[in-house]
C-alpha atoms as a PDB file:
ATOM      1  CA  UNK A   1       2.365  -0.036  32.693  1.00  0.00           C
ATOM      2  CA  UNK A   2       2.556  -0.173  29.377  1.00  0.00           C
ATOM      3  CA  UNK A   3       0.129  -1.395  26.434  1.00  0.00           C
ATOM      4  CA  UNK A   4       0.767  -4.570  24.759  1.00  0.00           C
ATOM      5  CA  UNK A   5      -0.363  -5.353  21.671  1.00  0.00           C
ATOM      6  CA  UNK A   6      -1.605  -8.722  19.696  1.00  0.00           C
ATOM      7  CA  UNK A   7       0.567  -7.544  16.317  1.00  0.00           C
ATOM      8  CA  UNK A   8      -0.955  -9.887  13.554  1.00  0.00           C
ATOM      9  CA  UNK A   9       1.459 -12.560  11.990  1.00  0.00           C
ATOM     10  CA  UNK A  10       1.699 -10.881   8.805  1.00  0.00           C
ATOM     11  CA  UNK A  11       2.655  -7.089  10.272  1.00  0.00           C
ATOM     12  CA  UNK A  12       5.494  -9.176  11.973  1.00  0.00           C
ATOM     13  CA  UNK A  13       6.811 -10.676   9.383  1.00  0.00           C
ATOM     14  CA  UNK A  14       6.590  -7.631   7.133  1.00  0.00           C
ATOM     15  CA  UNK A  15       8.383  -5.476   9.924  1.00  0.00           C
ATOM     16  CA  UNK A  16      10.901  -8.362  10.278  1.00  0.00           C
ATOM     17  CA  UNK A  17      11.431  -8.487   6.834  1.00  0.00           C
ATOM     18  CA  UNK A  18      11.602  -4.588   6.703  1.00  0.00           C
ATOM     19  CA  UNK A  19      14.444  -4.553   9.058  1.00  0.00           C
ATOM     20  CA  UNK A  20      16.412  -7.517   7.053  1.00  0.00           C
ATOM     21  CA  UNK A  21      15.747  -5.249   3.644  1.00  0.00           C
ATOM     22  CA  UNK A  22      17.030  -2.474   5.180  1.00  0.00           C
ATOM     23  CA  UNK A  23      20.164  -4.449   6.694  1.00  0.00           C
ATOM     24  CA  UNK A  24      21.179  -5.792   3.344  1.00  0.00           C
ATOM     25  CA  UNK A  25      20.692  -2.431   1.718  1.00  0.00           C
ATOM     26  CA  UNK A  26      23.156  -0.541   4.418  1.00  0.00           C
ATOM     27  CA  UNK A  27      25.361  -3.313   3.931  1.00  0.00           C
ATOM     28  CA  UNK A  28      25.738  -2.928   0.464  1.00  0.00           C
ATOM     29  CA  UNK A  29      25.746   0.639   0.062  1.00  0.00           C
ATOM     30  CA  UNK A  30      28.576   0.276   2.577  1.00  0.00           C
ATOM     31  CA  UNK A  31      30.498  -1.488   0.410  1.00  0.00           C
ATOM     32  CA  UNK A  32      29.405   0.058  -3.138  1.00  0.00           C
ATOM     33  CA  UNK A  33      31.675   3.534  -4.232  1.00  0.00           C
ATOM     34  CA  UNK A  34      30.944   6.765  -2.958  1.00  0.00           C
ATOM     35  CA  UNK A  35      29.334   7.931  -6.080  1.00  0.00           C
ATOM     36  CA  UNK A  36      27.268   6.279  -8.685  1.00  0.00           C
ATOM     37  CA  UNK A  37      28.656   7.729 -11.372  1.00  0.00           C
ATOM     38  CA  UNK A  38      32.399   7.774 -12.428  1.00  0.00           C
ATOM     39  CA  UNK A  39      34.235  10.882 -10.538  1.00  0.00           C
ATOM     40  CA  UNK A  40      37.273  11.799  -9.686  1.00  0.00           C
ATOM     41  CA  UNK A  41      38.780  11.954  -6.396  1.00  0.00           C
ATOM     42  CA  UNK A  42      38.574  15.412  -4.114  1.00  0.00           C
ATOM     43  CA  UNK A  43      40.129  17.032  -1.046  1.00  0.00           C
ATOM     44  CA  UNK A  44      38.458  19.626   0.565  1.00  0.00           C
ATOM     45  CA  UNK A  45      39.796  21.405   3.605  1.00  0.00           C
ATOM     46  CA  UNK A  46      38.033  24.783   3.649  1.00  0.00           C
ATOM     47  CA  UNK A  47      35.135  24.094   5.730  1.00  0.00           C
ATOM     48  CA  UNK A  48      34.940  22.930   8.984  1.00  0.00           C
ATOM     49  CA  UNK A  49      36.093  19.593   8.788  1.00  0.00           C
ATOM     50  CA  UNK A  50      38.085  18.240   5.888  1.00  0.00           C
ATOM     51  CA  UNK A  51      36.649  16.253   3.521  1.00  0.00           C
ATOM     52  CA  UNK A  52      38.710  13.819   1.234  1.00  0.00           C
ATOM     53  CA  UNK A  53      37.334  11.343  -1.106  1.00  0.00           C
ATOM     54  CA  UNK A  54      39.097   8.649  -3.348  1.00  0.00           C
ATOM     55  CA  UNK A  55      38.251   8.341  -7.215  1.00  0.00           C
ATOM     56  CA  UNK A  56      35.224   6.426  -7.713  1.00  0.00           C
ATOM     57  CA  UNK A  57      34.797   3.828 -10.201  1.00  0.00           C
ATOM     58  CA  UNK A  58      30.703   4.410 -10.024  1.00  0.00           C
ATOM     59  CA  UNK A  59      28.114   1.509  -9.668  1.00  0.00           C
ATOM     60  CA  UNK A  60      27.807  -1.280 -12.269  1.00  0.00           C
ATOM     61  CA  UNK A  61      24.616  -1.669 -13.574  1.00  0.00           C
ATOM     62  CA  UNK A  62      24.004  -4.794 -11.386  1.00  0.00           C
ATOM     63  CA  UNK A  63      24.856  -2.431  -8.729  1.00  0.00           C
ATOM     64  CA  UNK A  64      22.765   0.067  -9.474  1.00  0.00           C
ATOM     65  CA  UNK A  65      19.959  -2.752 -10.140  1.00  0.00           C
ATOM     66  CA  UNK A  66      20.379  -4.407  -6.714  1.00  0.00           C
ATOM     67  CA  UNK A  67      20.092  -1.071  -5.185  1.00  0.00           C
ATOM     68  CA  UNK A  68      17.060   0.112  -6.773  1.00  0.00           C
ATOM     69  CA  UNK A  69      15.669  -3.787  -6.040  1.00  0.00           C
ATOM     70  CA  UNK A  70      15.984  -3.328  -1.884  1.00  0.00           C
ATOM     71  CA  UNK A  71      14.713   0.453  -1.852  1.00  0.00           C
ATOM     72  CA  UNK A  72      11.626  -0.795  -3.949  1.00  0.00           C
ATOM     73  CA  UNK A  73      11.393  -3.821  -1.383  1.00  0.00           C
ATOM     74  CA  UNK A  74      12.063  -1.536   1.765  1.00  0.00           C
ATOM     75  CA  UNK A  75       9.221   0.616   0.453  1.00  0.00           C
ATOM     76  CA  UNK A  76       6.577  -1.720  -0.472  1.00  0.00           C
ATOM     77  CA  UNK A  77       6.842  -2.824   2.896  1.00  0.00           C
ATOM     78  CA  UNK A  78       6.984   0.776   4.717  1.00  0.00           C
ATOM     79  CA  UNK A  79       3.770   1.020   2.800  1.00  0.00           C
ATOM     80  CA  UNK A  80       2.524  -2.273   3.964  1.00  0.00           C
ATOM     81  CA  UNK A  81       3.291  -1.495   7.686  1.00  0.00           C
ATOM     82  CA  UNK A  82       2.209   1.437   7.803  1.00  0.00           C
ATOM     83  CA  UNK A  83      -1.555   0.936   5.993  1.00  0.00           C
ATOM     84  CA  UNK A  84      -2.056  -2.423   7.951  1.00  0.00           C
ATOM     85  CA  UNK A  85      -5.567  -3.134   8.953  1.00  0.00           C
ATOM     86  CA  UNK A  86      -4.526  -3.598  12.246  1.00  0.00           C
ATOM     87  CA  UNK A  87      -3.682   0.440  12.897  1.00  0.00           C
ATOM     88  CA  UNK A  88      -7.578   1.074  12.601  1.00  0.00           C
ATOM     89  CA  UNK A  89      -7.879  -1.668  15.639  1.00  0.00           C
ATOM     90  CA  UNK A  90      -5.745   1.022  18.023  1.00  0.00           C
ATOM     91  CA  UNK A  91      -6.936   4.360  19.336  1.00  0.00           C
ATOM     92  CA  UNK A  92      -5.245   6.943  17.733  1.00  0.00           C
ATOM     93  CA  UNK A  93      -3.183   8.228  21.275  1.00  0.00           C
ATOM     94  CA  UNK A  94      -2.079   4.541  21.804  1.00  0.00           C
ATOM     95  CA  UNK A  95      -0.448   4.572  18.357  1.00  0.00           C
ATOM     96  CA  UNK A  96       2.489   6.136  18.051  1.00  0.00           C
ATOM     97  CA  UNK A  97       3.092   3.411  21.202  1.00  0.00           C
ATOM     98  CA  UNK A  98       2.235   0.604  19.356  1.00  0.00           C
ATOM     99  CA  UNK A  99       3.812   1.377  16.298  1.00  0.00           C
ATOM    100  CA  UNK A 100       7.442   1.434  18.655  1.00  0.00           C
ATOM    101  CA  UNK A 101       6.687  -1.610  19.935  1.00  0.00           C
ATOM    102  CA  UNK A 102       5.793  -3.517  16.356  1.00  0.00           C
ATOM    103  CA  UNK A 103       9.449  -1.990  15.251  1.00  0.00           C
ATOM    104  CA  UNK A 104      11.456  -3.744  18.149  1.00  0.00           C
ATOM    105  CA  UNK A 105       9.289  -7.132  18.728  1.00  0.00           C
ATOM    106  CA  UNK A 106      12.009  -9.008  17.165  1.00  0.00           C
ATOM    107  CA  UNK A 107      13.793  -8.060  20.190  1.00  0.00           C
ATOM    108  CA  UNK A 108      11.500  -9.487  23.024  1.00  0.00           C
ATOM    109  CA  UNK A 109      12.148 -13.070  23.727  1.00  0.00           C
ATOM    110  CA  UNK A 110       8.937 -15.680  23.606  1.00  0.00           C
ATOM    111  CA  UNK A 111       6.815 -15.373  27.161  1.00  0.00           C
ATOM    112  CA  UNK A 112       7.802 -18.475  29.247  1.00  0.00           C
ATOM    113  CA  UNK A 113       6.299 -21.924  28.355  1.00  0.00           C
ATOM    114  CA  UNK A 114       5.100 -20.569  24.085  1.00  0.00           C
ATOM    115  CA  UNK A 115       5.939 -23.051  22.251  1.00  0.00           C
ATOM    116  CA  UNK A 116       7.320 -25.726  24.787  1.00  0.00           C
ATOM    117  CA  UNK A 117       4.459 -28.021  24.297  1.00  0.00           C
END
């Protein structure tokens, strides 16, 4: 059976708010051009798959500012995660374990009868 572990409110809500940083930023980079800078479009069909891409109007500098915003954000946190106090509390073996489970806590529904009272 497997470990589980007492994560500490704040490594929760800095993985929880990892995973909405990095949400917003896929989202938007999604929708952003393929290319930051102004470029013309390309097709390309001498490799192994063919490759097309429109012309790209590049990123505005709000863009480019909202981008750079959620990768500062999304590291800060990595950082904060990953140099936790709490890591020092786990034998090293049981880690690499614990570190899985921190990332998809989100995802386990509350034990029966926490906060019912």
């Amino acid at each position: 059976m497997a470990t589980t572990y007492d994560f500490p409110s704040d490594l929760r809500a800095g993985q929880e708010e990892l995973h909405q940083v990095r949400a917003e930023l896929s989202a938007l980079l999604k929708r952003l051009p393929w290319s930051v800078e102004p470029l013309d479009g390309f097709s390309d069909g001498a490799g192994w798959r063919k490759i097309e891409r429109p012309a790209s109007p590049g990123w505005t500098e709000d863009e480019q500012a909202e981008v750079e915003k959620l990768r500062r954000r999304e590291h800060e946190l990595a950082v904060f995660i990953t140099t936790h106090r709490f890591w020092s509390e786990v034998p090293v073996e049981q880690r690499m374990e614990a570190r899985t489970q921190l990332k998809h806590v989100h995802e386990t529904p509350p034990a029966e009868g926490d906060g019912d009272s």
